[in-house]
PDB file of N, CA and C in Angstrom:
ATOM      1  N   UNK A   1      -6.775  36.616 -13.309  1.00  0.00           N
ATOM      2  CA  UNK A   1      -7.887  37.195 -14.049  1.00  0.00           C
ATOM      3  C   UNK A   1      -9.185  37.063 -13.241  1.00  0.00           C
ATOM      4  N   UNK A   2      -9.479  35.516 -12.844  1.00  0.00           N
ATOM      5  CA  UNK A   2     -10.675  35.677 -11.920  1.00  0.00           C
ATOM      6  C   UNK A   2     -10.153  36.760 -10.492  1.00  0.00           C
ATOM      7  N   UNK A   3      -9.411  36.381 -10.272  1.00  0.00           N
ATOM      8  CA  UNK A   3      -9.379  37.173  -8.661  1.00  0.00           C
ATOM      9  C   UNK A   3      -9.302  38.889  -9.031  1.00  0.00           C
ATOM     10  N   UNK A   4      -9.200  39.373  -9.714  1.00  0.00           N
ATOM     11  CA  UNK A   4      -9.519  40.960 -10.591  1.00  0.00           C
ATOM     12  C   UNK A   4     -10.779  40.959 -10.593  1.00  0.00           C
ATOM     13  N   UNK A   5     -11.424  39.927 -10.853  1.00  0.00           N
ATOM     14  CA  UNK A   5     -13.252  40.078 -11.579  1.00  0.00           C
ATOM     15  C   UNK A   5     -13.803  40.096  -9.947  1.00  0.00           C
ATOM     16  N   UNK A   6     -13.194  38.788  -9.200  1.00  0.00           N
ATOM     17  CA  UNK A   6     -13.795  38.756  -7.841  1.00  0.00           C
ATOM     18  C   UNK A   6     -13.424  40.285  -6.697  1.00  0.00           C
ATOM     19  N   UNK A   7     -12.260  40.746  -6.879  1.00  0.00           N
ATOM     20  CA  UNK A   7     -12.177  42.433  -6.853  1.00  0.00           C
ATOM     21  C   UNK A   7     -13.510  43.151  -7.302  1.00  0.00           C
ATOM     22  N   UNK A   8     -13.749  43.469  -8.488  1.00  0.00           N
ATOM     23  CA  UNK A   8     -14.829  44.228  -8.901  1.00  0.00           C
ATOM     24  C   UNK A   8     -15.929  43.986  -8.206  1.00  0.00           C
ATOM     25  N   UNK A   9     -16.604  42.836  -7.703  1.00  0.00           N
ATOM     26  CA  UNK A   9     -17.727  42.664  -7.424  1.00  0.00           C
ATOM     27  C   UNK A   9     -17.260  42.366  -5.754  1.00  0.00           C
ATOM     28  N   UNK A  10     -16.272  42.756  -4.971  1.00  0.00           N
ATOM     29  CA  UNK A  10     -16.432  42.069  -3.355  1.00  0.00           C
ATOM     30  C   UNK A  10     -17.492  42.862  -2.776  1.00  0.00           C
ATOM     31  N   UNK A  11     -18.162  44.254  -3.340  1.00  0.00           N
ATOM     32  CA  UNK A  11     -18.623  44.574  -1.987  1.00  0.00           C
ATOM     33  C   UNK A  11     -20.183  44.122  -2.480  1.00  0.00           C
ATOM     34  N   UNK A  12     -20.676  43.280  -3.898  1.00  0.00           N
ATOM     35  CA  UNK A  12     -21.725  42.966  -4.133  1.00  0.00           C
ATOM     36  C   UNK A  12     -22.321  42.011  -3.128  1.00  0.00           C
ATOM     37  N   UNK A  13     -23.321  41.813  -2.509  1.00  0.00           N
ATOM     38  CA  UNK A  13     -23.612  40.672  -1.823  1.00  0.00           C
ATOM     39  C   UNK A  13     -23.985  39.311  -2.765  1.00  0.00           C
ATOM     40  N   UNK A  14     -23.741  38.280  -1.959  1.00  0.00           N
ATOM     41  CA  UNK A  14     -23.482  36.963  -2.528  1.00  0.00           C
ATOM     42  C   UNK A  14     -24.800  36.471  -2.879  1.00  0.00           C
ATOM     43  N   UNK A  15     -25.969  36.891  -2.450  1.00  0.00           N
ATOM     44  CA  UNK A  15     -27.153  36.394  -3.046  1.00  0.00           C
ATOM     45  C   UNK A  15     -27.524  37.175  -4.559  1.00  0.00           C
ATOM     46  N   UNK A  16     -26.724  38.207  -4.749  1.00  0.00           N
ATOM     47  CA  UNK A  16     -26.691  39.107  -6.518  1.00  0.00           C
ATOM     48  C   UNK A  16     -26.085  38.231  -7.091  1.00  0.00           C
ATOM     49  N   UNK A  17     -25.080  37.322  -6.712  1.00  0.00           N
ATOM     50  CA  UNK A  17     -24.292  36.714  -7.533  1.00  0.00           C
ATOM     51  C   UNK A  17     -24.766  35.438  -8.382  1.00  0.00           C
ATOM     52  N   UNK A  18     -24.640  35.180  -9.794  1.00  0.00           N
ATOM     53  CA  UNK A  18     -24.845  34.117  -9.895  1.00  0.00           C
ATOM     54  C   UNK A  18     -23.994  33.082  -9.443  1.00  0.00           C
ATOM     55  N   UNK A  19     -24.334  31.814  -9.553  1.00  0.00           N
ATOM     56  CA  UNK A  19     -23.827  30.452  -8.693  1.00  0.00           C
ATOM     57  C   UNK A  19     -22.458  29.836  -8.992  1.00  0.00           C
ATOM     58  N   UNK A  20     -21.951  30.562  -9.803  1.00  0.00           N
ATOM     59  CA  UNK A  20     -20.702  29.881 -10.411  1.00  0.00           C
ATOM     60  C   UNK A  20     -19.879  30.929  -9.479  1.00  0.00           C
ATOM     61  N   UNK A  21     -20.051  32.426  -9.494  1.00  0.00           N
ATOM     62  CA  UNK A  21     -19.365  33.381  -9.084  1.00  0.00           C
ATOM     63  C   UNK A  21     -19.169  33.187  -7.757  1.00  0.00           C
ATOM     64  N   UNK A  22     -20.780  33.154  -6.904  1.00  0.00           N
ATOM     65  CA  UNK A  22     -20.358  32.726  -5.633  1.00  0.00           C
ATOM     66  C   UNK A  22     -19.603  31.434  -5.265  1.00  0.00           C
ATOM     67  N   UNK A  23     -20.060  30.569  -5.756  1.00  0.00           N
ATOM     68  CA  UNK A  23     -18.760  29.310  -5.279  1.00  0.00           C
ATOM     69  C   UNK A  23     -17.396  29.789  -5.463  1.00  0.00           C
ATOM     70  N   UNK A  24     -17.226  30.416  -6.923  1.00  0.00           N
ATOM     71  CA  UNK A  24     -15.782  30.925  -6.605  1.00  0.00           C
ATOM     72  C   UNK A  24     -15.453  31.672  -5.844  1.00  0.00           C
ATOM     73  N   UNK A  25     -15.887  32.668  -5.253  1.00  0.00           N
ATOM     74  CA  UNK A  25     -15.888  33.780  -4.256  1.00  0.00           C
ATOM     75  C   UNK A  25     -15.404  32.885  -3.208  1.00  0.00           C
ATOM     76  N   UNK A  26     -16.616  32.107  -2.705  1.00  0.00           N
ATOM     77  CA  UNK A  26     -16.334  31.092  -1.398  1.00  0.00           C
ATOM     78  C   UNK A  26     -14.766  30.244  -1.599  1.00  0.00           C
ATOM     79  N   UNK A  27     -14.158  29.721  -2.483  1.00  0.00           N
ATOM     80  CA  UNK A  27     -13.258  29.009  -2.990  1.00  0.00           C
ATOM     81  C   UNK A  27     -12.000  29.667  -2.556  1.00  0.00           C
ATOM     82  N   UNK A  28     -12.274  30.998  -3.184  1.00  0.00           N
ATOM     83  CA  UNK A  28     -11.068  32.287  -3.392  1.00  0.00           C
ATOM     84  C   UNK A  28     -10.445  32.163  -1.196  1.00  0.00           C
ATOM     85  N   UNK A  29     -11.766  31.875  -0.749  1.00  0.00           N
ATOM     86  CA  UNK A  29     -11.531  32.390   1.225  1.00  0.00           C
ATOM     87  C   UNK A  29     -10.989  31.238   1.121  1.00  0.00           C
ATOM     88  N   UNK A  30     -10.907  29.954   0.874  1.00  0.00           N
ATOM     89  CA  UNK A  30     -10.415  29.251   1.387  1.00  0.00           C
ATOM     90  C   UNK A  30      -9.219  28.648   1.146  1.00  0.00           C
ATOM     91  N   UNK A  31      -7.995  28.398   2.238  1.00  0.00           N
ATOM     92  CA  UNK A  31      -6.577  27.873   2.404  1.00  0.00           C
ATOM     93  C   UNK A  31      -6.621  26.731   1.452  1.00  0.00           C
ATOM     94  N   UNK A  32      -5.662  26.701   0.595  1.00  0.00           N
ATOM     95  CA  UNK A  32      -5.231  25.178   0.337  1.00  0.00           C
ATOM     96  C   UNK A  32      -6.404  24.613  -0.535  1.00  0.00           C
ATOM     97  N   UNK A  33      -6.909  25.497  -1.567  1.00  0.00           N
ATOM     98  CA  UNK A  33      -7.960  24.936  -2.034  1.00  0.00           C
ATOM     99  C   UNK A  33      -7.408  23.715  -2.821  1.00  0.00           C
ATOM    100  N   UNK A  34      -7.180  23.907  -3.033  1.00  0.00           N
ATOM    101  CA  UNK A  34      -6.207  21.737  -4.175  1.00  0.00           C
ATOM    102  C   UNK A  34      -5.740  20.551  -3.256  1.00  0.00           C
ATOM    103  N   UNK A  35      -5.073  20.804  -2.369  1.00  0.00           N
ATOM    104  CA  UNK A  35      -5.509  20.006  -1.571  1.00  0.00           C
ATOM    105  C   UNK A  35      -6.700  19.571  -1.007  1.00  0.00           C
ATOM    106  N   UNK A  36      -8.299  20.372  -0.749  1.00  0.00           N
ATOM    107  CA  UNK A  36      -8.724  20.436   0.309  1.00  0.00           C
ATOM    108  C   UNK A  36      -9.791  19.372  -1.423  1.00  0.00           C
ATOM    109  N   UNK A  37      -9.914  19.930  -2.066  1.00  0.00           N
ATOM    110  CA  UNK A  37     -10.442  19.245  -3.346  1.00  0.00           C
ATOM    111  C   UNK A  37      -9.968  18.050  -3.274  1.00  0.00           C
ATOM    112  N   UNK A  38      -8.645  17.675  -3.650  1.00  0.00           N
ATOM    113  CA  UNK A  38      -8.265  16.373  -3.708  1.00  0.00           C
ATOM    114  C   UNK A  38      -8.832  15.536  -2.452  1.00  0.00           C
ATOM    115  N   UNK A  39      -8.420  16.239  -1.098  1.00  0.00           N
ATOM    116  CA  UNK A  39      -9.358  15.332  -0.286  1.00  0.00           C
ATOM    117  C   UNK A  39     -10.662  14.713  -0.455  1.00  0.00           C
ATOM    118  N   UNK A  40     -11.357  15.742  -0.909  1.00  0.00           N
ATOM    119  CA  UNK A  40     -12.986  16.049  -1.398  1.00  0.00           C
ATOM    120  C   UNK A  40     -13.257  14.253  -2.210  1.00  0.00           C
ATOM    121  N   UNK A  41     -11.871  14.859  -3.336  1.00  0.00           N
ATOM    122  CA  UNK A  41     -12.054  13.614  -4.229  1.00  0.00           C
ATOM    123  C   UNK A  41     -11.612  12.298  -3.853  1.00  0.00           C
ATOM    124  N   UNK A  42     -11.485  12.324  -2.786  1.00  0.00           N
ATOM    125  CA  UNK A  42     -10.394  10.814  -2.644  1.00  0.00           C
ATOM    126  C   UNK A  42     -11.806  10.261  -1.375  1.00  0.00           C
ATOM    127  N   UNK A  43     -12.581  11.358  -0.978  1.00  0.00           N
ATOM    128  CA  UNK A  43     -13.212  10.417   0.537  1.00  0.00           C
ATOM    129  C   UNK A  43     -14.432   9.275  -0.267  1.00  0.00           C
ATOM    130  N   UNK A  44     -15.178   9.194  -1.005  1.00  0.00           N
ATOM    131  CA  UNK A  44     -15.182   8.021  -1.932  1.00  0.00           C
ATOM    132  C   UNK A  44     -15.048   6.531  -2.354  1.00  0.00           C
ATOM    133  N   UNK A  45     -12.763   7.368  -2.276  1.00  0.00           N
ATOM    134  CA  UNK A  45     -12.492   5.988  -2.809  1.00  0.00           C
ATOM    135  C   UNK A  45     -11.836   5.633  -1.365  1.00  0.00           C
ATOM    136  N   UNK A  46     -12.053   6.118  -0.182  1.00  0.00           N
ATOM    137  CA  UNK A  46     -11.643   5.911   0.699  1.00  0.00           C
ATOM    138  C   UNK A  46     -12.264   4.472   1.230  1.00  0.00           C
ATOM    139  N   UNK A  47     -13.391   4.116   1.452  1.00  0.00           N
ATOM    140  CA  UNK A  47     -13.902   2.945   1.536  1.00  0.00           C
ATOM    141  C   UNK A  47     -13.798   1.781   0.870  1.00  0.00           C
ATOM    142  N   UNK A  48     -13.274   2.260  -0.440  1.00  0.00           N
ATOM    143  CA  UNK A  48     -13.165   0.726  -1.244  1.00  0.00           C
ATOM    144  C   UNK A  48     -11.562   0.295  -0.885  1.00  0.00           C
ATOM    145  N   UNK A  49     -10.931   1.238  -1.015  1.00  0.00           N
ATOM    146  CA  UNK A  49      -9.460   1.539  -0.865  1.00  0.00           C
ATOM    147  C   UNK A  49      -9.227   0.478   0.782  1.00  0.00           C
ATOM    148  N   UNK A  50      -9.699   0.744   1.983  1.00  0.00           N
ATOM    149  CA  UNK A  50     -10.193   0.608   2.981  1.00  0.00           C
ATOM    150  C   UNK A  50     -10.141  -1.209   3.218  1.00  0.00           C
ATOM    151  N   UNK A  51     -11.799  -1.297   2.453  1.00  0.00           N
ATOM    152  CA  UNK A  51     -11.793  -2.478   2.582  1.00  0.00           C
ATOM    153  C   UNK A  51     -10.881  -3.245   1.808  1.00  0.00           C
ATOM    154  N   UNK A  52     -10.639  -3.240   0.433  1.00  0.00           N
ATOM    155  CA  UNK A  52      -9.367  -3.788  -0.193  1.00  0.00           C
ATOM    156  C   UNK A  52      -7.722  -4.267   0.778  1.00  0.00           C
ATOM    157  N   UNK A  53      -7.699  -3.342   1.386  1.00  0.00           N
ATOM    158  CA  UNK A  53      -6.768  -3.446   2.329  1.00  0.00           C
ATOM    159  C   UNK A  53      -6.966  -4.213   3.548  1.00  0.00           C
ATOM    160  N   UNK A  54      -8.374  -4.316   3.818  1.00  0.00           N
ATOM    161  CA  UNK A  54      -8.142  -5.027   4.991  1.00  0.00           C
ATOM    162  C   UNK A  54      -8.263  -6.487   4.773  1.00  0.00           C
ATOM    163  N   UNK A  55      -8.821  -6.633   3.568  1.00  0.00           N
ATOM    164  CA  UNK A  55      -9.024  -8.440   3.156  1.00  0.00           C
ATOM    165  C   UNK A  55      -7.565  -8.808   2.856  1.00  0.00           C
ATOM    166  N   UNK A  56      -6.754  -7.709   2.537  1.00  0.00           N
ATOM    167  CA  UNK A  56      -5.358  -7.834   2.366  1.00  0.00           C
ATOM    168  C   UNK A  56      -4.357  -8.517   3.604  1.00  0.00           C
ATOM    169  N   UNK A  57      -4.727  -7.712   4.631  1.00  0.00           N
ATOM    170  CA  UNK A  57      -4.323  -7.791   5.734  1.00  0.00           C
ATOM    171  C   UNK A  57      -4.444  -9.105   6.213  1.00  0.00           C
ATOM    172  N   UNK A  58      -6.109  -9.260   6.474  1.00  0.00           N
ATOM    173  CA  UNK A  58      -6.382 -10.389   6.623  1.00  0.00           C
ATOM    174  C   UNK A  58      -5.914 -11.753   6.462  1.00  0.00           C
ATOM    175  N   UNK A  59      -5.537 -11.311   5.378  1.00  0.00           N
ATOM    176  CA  UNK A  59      -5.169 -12.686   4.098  1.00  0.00           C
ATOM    177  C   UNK A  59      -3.490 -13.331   5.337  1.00  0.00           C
ATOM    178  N   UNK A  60      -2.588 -11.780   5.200  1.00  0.00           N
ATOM    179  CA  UNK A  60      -1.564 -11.845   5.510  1.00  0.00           C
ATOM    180  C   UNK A  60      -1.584 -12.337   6.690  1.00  0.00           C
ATOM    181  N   UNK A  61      -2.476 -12.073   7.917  1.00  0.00           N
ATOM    182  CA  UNK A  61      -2.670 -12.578   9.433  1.00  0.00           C
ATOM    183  C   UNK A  61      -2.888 -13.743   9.435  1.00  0.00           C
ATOM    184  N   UNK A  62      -3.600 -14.299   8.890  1.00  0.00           N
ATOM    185  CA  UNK A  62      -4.050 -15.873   8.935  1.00  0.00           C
ATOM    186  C   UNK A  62      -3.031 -16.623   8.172  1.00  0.00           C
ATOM    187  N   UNK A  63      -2.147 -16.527   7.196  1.00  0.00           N
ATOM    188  CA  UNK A  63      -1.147 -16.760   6.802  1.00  0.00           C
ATOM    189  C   UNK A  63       0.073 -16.785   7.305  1.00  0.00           C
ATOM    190  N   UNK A  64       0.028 -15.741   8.396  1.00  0.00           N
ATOM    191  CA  UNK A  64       1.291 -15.914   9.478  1.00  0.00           C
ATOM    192  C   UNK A  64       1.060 -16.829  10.554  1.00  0.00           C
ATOM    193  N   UNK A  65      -0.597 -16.652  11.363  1.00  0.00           N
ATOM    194  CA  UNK A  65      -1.114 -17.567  12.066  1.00  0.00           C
ATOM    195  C   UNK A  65      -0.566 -19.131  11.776  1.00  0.00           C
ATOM    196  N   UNK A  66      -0.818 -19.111  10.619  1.00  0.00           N
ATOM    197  CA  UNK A  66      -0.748 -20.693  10.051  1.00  0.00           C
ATOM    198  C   UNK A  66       0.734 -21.106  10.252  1.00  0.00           C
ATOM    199  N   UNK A  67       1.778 -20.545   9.905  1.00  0.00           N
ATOM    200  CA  UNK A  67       3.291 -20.628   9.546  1.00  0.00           C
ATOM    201  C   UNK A  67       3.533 -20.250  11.201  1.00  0.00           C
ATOM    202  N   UNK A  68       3.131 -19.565  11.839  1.00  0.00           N
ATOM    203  CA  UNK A  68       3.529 -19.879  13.496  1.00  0.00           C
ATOM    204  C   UNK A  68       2.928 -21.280  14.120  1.00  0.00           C
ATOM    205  N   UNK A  69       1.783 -21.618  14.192  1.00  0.00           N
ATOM    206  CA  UNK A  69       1.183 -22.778  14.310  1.00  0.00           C
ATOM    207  C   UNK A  69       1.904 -24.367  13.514  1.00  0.00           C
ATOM    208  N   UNK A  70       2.253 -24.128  12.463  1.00  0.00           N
ATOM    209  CA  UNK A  70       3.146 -25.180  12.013  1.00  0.00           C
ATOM    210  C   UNK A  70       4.233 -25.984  12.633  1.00  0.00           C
ATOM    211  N   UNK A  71       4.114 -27.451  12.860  1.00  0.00           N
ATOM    212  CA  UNK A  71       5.245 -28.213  13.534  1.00  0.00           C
ATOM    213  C   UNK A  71       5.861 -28.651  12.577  1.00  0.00           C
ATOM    214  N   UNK A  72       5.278 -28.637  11.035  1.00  0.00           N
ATOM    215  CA  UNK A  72       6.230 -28.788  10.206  1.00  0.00           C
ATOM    216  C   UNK A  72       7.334 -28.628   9.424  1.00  0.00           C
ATOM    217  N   UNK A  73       6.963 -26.801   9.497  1.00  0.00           N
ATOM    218  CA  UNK A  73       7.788 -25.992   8.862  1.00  0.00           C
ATOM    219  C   UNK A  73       8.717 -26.177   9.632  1.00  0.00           C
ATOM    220  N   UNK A  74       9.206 -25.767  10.796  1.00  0.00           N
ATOM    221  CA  UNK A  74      10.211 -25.789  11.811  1.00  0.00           C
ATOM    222  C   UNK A  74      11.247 -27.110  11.198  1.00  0.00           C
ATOM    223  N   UNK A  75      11.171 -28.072  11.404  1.00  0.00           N
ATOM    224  CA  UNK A  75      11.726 -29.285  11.075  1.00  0.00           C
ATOM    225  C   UNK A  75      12.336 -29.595   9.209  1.00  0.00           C
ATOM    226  N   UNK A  76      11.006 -28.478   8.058  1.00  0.00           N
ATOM    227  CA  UNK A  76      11.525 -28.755   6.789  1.00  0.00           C
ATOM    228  C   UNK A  76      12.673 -27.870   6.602  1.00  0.00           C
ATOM    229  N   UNK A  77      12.644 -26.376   7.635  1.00  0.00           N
ATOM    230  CA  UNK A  77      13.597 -26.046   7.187  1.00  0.00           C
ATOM    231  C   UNK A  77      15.039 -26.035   7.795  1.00  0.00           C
ATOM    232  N   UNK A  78      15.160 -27.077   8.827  1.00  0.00           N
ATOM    233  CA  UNK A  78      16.081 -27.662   9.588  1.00  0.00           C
ATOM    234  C   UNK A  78      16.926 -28.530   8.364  1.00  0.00           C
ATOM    235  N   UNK A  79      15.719 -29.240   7.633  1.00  0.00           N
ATOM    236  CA  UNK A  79      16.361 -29.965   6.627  1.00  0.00           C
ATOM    237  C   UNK A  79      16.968 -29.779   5.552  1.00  0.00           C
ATOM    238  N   UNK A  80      16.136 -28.614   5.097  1.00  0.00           N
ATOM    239  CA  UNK A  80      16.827 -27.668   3.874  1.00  0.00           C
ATOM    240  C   UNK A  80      18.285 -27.055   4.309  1.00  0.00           C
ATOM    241  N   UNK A  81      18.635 -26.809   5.226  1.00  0.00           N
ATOM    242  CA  UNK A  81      19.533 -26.152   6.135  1.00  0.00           C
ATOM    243  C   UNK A  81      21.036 -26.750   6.260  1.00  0.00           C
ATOM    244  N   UNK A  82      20.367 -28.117   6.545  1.00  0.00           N
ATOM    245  CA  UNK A  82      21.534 -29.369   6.513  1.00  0.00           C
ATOM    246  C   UNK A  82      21.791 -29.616   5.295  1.00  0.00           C
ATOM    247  N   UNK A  83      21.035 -29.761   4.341  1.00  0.00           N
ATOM    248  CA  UNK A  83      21.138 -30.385   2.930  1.00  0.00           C
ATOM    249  C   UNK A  83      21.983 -29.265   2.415  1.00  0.00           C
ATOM    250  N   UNK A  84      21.957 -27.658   2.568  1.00  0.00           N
ATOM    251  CA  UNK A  84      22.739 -26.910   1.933  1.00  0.00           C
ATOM    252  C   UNK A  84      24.185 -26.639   2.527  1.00  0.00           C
ATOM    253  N   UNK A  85      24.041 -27.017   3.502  1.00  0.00           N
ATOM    254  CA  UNK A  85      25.508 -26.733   4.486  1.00  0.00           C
ATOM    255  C   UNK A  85      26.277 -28.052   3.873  1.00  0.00           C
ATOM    256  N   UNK A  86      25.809 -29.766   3.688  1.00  0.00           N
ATOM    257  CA  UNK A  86      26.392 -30.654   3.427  1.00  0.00           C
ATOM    258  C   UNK A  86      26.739 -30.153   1.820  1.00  0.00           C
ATOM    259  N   UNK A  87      25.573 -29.920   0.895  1.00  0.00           N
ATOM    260  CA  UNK A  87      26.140 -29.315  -0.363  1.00  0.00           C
ATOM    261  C   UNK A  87      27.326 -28.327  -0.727  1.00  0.00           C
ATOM    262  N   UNK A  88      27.201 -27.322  -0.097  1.00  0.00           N
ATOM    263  CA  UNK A  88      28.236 -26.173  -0.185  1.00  0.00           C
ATOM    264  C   UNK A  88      29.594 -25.887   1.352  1.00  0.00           C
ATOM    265  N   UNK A  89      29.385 -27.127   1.512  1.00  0.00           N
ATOM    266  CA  UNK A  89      30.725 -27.448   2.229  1.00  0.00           C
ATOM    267  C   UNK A  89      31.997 -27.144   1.418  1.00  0.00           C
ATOM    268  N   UNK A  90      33.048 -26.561   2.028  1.00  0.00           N
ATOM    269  CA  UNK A  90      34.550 -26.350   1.430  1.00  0.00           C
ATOM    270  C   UNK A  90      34.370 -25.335  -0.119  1.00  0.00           C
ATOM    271  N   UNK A  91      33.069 -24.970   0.521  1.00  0.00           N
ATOM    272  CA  UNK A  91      33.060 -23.832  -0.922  1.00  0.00           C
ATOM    273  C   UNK A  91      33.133 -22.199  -0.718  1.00  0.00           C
ATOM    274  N   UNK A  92      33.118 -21.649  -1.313  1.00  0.00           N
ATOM    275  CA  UNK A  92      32.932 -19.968  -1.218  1.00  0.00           C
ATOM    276  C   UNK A  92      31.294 -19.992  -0.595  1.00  0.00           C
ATOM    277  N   UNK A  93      29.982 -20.618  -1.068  1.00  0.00           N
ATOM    278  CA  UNK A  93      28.785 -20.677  -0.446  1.00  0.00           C
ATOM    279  C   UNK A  93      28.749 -21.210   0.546  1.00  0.00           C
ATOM    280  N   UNK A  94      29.237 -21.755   1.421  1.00  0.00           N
ATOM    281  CA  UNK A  94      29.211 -22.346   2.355  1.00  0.00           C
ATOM    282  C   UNK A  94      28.899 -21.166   3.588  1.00  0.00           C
ATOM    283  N   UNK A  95      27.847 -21.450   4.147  1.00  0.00           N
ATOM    284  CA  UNK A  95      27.612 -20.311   5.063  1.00  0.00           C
ATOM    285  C   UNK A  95      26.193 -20.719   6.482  1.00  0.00           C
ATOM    286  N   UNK A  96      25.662 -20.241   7.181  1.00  0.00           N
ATOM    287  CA  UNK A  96      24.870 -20.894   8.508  1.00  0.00           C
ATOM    288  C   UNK A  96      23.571 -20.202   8.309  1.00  0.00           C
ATOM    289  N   UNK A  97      23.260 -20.014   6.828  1.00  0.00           N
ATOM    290  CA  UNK A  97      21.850 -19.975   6.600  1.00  0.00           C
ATOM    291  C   UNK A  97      21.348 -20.015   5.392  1.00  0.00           C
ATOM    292  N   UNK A  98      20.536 -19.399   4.974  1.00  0.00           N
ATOM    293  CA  UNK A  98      19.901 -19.604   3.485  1.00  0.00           C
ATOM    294  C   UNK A  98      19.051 -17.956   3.496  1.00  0.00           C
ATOM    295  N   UNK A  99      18.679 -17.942   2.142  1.00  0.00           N
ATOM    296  CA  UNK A  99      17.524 -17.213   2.041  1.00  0.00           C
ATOM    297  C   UNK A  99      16.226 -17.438   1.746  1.00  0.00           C
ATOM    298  N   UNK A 100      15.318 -17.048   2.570  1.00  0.00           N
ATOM    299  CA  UNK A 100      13.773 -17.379   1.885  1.00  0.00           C
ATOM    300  C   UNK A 100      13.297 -17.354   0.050  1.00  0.00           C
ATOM    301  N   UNK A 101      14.068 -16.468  -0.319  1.00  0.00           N
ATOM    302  CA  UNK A 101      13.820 -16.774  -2.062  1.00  0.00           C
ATOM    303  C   UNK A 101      14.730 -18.135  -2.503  1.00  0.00           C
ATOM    304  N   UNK A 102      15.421 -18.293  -1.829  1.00  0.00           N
ATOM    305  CA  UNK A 102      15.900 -19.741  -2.599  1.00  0.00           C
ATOM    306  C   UNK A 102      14.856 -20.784  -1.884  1.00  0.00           C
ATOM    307  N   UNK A 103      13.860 -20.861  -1.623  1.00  0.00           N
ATOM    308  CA  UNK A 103      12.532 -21.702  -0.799  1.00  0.00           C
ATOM    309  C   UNK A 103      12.358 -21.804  -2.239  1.00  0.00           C
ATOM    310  N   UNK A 104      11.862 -20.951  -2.728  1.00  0.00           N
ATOM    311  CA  UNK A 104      11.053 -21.053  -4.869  1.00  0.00           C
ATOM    312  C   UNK A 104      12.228 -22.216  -5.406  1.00  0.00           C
ATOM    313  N   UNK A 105      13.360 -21.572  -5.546  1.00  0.00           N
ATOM    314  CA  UNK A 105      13.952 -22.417  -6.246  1.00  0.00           C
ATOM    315  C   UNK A 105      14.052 -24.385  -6.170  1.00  0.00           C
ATOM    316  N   UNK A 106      13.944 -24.408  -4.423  1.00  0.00           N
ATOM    317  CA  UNK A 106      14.074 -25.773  -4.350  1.00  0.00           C
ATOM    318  C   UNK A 106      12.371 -26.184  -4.512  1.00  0.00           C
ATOM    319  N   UNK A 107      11.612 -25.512  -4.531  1.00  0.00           N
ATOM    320  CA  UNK A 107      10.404 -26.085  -5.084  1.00  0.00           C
ATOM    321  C   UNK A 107      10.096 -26.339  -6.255  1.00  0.00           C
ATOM    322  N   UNK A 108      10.881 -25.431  -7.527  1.00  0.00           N
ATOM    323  CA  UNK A 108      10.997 -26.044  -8.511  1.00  0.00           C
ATOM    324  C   UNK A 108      11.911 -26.742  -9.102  1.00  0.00           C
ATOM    325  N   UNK A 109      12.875 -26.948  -8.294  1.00  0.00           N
ATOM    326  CA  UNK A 109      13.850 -28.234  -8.828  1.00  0.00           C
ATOM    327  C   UNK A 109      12.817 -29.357  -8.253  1.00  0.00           C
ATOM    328  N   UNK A 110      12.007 -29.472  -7.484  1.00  0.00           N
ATOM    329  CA  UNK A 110      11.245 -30.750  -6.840  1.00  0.00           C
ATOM    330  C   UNK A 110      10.028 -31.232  -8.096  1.00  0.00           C
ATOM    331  N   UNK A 111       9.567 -30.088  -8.404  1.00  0.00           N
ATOM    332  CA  UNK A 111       8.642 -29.774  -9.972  1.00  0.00           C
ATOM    333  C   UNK A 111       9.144 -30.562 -10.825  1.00  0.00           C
ATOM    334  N   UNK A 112      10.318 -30.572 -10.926  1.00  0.00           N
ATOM    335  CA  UNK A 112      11.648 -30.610 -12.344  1.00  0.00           C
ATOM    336  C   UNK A 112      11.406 -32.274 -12.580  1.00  0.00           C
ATOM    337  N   UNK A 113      11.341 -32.715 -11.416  1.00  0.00           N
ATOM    338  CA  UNK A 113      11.797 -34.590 -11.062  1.00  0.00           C
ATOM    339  C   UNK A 113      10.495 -35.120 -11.366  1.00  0.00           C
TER     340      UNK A 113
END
């Protein structure tokens, strides 16, 4: 329906037009107008979005820093390691590692005591 109305009036020049018409006119030339909007709408939240992420990051780098730097970790989970291999000896679990989510669990059986 608009692009019929914008027909009727193409050969009007754009300064006759009122301001709603010409933006649409201009709108109508351009590729990909919904996308090119959504971009429009998102550059904004692009900066908060941005920084959010990088304190994120952050967080995560210095957190790995720390856990590479550690002489402790190395050695607790040597121990956890032994303690589960001596536990689940001659069993179906019996196996030459563990998983990092069972780390939670033996922290709260330690809670428990």
């Amino acid at each position: 329906e608009e692009q019929a109305a914008l027909q009727e009036v193409a050969d009007v020049d754009d300064d006759a037009l009122p301001t709603a018409e010409r933006f649409f006119r201009f709108m109508s030339d351009v590729p990909c107008p919904e996308q090119k909007v959504a971009s429009l709408m998102f550059i904004p939240e692009f900066e908060e979005t941005a920084a959010t992420l990088q304190r994120d990051i952050g967080v995560l780098v210095r957190a790995c820093e720390e856990v590479h730097k550690s002489s402790k970790l190395p050695q607790i989970l040597r121990i956890i390691l032994a303690v589960g291999s001596v536990l689940n000896r001659n069993t179906y679990l019996s196996s030459h590692g563990f998983r990092l989510s069972s780390l939670r669990k033996i922290a709260e059986m330690r809670a428990k005591k």
